[in-house]
C-alpha atoms as a PDB file:
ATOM      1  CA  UNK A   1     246.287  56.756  30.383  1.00  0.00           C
ATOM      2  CA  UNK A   2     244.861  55.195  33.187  1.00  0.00           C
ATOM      3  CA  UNK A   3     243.805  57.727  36.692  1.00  0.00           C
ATOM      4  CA  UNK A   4     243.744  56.731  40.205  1.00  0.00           C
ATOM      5  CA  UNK A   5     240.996  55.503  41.637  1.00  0.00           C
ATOM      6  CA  UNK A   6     241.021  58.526  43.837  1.00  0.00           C
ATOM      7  CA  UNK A   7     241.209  60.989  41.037  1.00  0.00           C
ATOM      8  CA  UNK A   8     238.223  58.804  39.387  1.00  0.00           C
ATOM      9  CA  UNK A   9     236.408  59.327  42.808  1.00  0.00           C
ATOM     10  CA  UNK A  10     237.038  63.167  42.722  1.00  0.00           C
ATOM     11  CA  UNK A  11     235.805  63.324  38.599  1.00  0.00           C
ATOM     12  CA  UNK A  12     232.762  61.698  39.367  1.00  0.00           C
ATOM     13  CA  UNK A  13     231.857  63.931  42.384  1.00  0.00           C
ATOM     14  CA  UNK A  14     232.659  66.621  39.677  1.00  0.00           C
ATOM     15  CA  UNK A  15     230.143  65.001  36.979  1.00  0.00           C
ATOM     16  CA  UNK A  16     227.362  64.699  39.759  1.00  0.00           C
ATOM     17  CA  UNK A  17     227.938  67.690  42.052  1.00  0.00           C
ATOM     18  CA  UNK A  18     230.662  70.367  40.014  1.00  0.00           C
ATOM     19  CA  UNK A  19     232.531  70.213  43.096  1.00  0.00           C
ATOM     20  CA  UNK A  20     236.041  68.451  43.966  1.00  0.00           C
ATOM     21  CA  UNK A  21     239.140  68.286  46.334  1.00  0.00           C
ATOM     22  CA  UNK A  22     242.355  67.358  45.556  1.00  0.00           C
ATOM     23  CA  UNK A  23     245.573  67.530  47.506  1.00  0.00           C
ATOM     24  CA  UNK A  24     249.151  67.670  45.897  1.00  0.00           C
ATOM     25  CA  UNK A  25     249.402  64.286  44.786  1.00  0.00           C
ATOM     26  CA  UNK A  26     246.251  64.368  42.866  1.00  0.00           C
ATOM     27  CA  UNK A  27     247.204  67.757  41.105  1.00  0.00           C
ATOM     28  CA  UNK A  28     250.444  66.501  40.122  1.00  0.00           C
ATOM     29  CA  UNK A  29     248.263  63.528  38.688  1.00  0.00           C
ATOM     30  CA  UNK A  30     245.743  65.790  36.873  1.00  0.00           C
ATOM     31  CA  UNK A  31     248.697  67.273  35.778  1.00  0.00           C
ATOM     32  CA  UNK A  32     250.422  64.105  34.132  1.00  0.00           C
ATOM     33  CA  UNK A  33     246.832  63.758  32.392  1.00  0.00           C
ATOM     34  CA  UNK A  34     246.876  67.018  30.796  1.00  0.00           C
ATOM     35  CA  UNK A  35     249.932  66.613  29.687  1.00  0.00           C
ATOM     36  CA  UNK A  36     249.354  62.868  28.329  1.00  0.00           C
ATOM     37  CA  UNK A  37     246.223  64.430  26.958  1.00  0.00           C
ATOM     38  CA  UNK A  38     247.792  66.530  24.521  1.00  0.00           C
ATOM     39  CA  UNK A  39     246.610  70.162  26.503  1.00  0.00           C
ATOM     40  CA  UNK A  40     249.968  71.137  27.834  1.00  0.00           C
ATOM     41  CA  UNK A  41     251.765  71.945  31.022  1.00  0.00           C
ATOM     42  CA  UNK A  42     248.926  73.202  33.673  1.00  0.00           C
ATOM     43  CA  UNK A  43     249.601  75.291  36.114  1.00  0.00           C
ATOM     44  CA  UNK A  44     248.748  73.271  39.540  1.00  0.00           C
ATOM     45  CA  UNK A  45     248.937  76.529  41.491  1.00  0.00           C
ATOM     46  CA  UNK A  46     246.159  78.079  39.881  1.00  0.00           C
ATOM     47  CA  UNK A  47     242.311  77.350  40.543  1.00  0.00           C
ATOM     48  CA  UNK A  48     240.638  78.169  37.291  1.00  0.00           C
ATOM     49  CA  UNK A  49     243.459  75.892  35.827  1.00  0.00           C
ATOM     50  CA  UNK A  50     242.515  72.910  38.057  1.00  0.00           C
ATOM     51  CA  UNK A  51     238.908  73.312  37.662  1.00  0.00           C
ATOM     52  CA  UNK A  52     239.236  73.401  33.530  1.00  0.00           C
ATOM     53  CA  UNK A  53     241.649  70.761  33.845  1.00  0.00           C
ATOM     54  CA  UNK A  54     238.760  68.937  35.966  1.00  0.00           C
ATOM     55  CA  UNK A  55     235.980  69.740  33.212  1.00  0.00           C
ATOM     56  CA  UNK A  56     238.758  68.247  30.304  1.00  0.00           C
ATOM     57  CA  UNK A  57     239.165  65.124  32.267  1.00  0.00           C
ATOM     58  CA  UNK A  58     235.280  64.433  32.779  1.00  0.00           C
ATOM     59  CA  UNK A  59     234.480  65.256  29.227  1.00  0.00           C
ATOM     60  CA  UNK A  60     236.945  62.531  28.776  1.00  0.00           C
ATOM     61  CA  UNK A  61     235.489  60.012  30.957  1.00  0.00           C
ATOM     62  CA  UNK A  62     231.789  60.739  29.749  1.00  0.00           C
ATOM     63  CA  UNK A  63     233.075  60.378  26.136  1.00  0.00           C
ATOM     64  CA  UNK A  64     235.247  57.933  26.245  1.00  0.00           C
ATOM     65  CA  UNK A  65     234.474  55.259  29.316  1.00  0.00           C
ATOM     66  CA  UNK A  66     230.857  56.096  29.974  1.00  0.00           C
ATOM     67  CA  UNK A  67     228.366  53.842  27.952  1.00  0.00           C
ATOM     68  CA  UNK A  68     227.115  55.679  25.153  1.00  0.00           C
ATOM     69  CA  UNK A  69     223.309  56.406  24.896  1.00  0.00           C
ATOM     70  CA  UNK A  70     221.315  56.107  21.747  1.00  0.00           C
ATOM     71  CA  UNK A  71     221.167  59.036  19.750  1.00  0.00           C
ATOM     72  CA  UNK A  72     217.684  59.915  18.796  1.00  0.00           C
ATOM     73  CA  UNK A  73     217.422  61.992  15.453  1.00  0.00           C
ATOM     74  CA  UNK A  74     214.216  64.040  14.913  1.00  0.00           C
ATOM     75  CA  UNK A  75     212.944  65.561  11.435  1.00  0.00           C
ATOM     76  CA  UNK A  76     211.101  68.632  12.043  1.00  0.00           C
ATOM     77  CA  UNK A  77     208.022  69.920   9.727  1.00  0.00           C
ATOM     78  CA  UNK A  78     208.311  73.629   9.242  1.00  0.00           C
ATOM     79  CA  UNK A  79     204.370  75.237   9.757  1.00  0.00           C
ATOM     80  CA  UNK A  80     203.756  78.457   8.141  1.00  0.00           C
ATOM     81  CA  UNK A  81     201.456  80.395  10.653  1.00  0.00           C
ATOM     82  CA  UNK A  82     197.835  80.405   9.706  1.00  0.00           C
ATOM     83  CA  UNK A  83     196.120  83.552   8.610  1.00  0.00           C
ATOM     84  CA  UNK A  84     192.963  85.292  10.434  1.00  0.00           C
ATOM     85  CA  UNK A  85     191.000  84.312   7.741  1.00  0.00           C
ATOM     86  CA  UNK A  86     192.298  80.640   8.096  1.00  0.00           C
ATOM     87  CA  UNK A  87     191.839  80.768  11.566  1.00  0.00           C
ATOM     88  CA  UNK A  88     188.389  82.455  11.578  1.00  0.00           C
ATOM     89  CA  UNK A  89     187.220  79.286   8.415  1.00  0.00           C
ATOM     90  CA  UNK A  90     188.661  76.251  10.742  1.00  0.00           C
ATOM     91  CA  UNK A  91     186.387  77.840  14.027  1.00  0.00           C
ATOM     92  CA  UNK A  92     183.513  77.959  11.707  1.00  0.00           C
ATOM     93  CA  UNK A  93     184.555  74.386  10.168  1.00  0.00           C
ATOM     94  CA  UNK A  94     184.949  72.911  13.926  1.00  0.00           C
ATOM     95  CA  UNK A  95     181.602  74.958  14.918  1.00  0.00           C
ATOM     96  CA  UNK A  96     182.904  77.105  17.161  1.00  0.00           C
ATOM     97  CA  UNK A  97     181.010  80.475  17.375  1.00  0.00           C
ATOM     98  CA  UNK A  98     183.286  83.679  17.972  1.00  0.00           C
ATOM     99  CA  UNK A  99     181.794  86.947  17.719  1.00  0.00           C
ATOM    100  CA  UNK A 100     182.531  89.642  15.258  1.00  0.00           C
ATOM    101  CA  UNK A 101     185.256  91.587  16.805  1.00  0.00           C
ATOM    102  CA  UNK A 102     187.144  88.522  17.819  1.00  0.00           C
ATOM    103  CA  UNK A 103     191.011  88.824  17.183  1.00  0.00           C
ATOM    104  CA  UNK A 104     193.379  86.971  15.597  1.00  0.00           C
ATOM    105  CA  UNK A 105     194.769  85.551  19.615  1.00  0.00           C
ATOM    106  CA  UNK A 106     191.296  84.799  20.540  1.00  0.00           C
ATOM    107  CA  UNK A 107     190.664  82.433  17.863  1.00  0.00           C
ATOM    108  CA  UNK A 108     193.759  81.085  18.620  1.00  0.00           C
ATOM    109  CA  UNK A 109     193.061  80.346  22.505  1.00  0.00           C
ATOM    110  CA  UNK A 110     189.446  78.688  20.932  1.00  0.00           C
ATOM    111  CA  UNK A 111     191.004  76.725  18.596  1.00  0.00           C
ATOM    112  CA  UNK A 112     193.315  75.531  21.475  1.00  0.00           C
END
């Protein structure tokens, strides 16, 4: 179903600012949307109606009539945290010098 361009105004000022204004006519168009949409009857007298109706309709446009963006996928490598020992072997390896009661965070921060 095609909107209005006013009603198209009011969903983008929703997407960039989360605010919006509608007067009758535009209600009883959001209304015909939800409807079309599959959602149901909405109740134009209510606020928190309006505004989810609002957030439906804009999910709509940014899914279905904005461009879509590449979706990037990233593999993760799971690390197993090293051990003091570890820790105090790769400061000695790198020839950093830590004293004796050094802890497990302060090789850390030298190893940073």
């Amino acid at each position: 179903m095609k909107i209005s361009d006013e009603l198209q105004s009011q969903v983008d000022r929703y997407i960039l600012t989360r605010s919006f204004a509608l007067d009758a006519t535009l209600k009883r168009e959001l209304a015909d949307w939800y409807k079309w949409a599959g959602f149901g009857t909405l109740n134009i007298g209510c606020g928190t109606c309006i505004r989810n109706a609002m957030q439906k309709l804009s999910n709509h446009y940014q899914t279905d009539m904005a461009p879509k963006s590449p979706k990037i996928h990233f593999i993760g490598i799971k690390q197993e945290p090293m051990t003091f020992n570890q820790l105090k072997a790769e400061a000695k390896r790198r020839g950093i010098k830590m004293p004796n009661t050094s802890t497990k965070e302060d090789l850390i921060k030298a190893l940073s």
